[in-house]
Protein backbone atom coordinates (compact mmCIF):
# COMPACT_ATOMS: atom_id res chain seq x y z
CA UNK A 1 -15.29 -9.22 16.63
CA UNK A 2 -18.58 -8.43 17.44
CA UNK A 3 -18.06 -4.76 17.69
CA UNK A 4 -16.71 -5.37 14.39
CA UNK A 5 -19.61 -6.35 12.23
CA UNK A 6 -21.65 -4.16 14.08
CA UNK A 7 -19.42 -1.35 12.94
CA UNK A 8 -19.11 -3.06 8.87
CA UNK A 9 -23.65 -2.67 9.25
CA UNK A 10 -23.43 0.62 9.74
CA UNK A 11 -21.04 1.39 7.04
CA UNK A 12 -22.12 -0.86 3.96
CA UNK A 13 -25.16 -1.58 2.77
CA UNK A 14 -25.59 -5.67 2.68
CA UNK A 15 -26.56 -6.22 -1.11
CA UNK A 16 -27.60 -10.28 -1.18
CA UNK A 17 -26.01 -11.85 -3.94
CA UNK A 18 -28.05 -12.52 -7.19
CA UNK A 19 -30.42 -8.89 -5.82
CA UNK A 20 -27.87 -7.44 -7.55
CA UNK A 21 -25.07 -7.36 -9.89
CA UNK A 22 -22.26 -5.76 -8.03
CA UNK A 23 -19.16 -6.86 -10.62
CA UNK A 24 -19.31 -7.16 -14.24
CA UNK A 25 -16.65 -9.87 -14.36
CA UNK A 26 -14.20 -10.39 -16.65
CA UNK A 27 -14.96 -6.75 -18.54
CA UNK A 28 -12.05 -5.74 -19.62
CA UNK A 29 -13.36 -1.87 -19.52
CA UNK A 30 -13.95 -2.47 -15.54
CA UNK A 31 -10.35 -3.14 -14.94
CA UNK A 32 -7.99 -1.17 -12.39
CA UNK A 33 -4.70 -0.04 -13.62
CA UNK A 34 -1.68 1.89 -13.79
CA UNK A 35 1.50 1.50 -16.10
CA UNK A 36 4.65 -0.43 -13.96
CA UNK A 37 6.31 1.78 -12.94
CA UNK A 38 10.25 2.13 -12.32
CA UNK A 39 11.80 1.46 -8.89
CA UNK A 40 12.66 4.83 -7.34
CA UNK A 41 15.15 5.90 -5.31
CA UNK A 42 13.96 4.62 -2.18
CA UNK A 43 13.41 1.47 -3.59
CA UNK A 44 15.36 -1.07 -5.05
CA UNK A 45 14.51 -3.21 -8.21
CA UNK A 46 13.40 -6.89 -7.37
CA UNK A 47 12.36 -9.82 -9.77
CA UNK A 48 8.82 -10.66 -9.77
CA UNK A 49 6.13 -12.85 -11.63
CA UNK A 50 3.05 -11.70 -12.36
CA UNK A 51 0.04 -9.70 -14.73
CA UNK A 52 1.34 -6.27 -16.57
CA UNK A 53 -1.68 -5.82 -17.88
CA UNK A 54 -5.48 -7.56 -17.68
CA UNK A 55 -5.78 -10.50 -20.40
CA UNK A 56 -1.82 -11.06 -20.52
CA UNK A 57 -0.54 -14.47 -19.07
CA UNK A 58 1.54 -14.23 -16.32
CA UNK A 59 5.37 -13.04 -16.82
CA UNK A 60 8.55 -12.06 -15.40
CA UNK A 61 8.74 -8.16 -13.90
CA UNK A 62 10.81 -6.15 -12.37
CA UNK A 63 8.91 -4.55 -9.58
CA UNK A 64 9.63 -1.96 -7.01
CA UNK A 65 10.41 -2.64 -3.43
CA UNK A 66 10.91 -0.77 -0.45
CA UNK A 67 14.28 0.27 1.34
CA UNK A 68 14.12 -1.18 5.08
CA UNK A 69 12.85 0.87 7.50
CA UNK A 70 13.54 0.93 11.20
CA UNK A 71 10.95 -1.45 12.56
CA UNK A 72 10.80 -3.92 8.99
CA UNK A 73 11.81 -7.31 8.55
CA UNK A 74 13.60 -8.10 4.64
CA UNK A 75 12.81 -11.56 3.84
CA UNK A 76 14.22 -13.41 0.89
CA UNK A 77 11.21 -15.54 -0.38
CA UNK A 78 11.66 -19.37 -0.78
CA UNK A 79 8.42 -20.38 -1.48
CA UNK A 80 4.70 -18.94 -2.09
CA UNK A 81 1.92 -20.91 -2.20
CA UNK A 82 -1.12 -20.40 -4.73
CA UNK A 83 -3.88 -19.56 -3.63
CA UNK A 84 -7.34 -19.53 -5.35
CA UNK A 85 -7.91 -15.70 -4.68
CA UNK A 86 -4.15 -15.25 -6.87
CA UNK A 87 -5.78 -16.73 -9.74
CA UNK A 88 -8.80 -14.51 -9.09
CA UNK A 89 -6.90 -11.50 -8.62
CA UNK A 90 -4.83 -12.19 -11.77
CA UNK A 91 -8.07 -13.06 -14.15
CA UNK A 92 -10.03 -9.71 -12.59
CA UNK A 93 -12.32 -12.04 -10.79
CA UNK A 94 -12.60 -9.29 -8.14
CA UNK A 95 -11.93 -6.33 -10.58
CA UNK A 96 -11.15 -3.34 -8.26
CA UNK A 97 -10.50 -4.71 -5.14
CA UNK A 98 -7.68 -7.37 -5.77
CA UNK A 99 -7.48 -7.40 -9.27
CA UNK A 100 -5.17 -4.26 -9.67
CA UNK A 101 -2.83 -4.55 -12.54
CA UNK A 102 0.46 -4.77 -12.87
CA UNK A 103 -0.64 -7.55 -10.47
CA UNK A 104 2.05 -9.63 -8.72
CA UNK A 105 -0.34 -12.00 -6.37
CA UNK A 106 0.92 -14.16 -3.78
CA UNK A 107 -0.25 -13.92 -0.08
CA UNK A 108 1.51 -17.51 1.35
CA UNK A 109 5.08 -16.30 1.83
CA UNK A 110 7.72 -17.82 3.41
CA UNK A 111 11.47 -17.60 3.62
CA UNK A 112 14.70 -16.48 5.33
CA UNK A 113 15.64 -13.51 7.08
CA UNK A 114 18.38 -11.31 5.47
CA UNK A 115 17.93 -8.01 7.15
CA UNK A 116 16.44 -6.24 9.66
CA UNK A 117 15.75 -2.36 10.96
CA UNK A 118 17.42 -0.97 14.28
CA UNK A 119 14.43 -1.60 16.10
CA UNK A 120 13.61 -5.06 15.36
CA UNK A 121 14.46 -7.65 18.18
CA UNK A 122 12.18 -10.21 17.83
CA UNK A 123 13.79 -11.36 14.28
CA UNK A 124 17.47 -12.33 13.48
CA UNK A 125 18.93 -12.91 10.39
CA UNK A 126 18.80 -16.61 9.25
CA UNK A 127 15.44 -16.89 11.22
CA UNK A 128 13.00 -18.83 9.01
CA UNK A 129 9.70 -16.15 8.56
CA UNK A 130 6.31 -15.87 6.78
CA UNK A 131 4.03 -13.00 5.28
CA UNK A 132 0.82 -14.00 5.14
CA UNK A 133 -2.33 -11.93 4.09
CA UNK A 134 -2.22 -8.27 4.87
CA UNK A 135 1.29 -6.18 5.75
CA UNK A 136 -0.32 -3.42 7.80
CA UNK A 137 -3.19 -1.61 9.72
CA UNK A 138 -4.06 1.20 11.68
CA UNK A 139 -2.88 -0.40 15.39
CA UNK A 140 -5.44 2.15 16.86
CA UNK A 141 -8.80 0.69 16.30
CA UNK A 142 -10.26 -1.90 19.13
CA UNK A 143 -9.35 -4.95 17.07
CA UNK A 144 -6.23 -4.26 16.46
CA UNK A 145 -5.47 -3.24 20.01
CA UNK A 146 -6.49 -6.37 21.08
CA UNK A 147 -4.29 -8.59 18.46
CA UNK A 148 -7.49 -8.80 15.90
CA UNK A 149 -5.70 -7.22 12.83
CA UNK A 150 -7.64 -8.55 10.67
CA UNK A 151 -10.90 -6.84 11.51
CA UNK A 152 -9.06 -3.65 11.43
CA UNK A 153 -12.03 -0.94 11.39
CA UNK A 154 -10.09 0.96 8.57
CA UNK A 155 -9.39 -2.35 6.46
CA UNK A 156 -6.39 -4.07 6.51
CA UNK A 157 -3.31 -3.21 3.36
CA UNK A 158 -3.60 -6.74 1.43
CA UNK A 159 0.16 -8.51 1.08
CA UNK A 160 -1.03 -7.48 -2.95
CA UNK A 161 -2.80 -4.69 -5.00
CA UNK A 162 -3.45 -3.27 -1.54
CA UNK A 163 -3.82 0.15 -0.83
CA UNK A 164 -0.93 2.19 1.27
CA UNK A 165 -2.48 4.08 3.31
CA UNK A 166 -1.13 3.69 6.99
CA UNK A 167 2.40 4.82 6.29
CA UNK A 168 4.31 1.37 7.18
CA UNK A 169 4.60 0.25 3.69
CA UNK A 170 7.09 2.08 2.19
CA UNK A 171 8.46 2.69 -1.05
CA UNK A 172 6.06 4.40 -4.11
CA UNK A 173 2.96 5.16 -2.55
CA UNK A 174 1.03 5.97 -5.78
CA UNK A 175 1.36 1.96 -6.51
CA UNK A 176 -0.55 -0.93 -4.96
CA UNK A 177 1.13 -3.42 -3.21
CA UNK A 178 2.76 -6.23 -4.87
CA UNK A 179 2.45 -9.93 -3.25
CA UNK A 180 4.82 -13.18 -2.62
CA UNK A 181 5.36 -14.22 -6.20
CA UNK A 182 8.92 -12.45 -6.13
CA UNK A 183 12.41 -12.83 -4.64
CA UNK A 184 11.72 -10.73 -1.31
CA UNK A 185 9.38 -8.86 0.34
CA UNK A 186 9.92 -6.13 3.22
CA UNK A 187 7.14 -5.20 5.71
CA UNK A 188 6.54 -3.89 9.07
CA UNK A 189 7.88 -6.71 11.99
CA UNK A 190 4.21 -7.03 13.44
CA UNK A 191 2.70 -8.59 10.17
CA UNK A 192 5.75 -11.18 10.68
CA UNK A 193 5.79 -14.47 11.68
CA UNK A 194 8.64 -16.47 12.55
CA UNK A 195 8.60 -20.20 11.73
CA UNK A 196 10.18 -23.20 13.52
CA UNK A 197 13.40 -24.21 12.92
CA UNK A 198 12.69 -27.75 12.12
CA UNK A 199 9.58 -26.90 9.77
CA UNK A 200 9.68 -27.51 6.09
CA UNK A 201 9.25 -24.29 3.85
CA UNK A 202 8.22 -26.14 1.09
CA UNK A 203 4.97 -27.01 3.16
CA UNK A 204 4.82 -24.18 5.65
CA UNK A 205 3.16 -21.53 2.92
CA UNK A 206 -0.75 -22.68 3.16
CA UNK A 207 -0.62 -22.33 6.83
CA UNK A 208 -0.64 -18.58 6.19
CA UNK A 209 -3.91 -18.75 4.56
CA UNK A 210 -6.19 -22.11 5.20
CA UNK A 211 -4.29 -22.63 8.28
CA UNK A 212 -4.79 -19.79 10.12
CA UNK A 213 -8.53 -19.50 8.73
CA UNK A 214 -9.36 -22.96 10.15
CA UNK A 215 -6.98 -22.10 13.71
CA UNK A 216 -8.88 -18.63 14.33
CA UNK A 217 -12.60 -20.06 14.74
CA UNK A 218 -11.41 -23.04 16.33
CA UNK A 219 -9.93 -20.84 18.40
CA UNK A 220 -12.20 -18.37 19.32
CA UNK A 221 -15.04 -21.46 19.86
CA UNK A 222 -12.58 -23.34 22.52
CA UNK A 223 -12.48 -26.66 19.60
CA UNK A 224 -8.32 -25.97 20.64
CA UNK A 225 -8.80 -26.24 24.45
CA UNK A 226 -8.46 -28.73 26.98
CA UNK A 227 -11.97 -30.27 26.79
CA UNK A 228 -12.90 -31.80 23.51
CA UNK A 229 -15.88 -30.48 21.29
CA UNK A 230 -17.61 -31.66 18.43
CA UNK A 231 -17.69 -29.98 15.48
CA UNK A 232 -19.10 -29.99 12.09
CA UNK A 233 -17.23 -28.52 9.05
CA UNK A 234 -19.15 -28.27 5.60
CA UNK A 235 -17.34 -29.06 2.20
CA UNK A 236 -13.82 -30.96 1.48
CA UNK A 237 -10.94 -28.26 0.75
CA UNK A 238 -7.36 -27.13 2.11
CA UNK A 239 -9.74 -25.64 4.68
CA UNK A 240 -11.40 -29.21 5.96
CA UNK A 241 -7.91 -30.64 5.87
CA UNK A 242 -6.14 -28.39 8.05
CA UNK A 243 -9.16 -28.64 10.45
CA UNK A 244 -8.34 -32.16 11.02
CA UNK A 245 -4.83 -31.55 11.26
CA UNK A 246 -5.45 -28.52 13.96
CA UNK A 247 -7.63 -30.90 15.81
């Protein structure tokens, strides 16, 4: 981790917010986008909710996704929970980065197994899964070597409007992703999680995104160990509640 942020100093230049305006929000001239395109043949056409085009309201579209590859998990989607960064993506809060239109948001995902690639052991079909923020990375970098995917060096693919640039996300690579607001998604079995048998889906989706935020730092500051710390966390959101749940 450390390693890290010593390696994001180098890179970017720290701007402090209100020095400068980095985003003209809500402009519709500073908006990213392409035209939907049609599923091609390595795809296959799925049903999807989400934002053709910046200013519409959200809608039903037929989206492109990708055949399964050897090592990917197909998971027919139950349940996706929302998210505040969805409705940010979707209103070009973070015009861009996330908010890449046609956007389908949705990074809470969780469902069944239907299918998955020769090389996949670790899932079987009927297994209850999730997809939670980013579907792939560049495996070579220190953190994720060491399990820390999500400080890839070379930025993690976002679950949507992310960038395909590692080669595990197949399908049209001249398109962004497209997230969990859809009837299945198909991504590489390391960005996979399976679920307990006995857990409820309806509930299980914010565990992919305040859960696991809360779980890492608790984590990584030994709050989840044997001996018991105290802790303060600021504010009252999904985030303070799962911390009392995790503890």
């Amino acid at each position: 981790y450390n390693e890290y942020k010593s390696y994001l100093r180098s890179k970017y230049k720290v701007i402090a917010m209100g020095k400068e305006k980095m985003f003209d929000f809500y402009n519709p001239d500073n908006v990213s986008a392409v035209p939907l395109p049609e599923p091609q043949k390595d795809e296959y056409p799925e049903v999807a909710w989400g934002v053709e085009k910046y200013g519409e309201p959200i809608k039903k579209l037929t989206i492109g996704r990708p055949h399964l590859g050897d090592d990917d998990v197909k998971v027919d989607l139950d349940y996706c929970g929302i998210c505040y960064s969805d409705l940010s993506c979707g209103s070009n809060k973070i015009p861009g980065y996330w908010s890449k239109y046609p956007c389908v948001p949705g990074h809470e995902l969780v469902g069944r197994v239907v299918e998955v690639g020769k090389n996949v052991t670790e899932f079987q079909v009927g297994d209850k899964a999730g997809i939670g923020t980013y579907v792939d990375t560049c495996f070579e970098c220190p953190s994720c070597q060491s399990g820390q995917e999500n400080y890839c060096f070379q930025t993690m693919v976002f679950t949507y409007s992310g960038t395909k640039k590692f080669g595990r996300v197949g399908g049209n690579q001249d398109i962004h992703t497209f997230g969990g607001y859809s009837g299945s998604y198909v991504c590489h079995k390391r960005f996979v999680y399976k679920l307990p048998d006995g857990m409820d889906l309806q509930k299980a989706g914010p565990l992919l995104c305040a859960g696991i935020t809360m779980f890492e730092p608790l984590v990584q500051h030994g709050a989840m160990g044997e001996k018991k710390l105290k802790i303060g966390i600021a504010g009252e959101s999904s985030l303070f509640y799962y911390s009392t749940y995790l503890c």
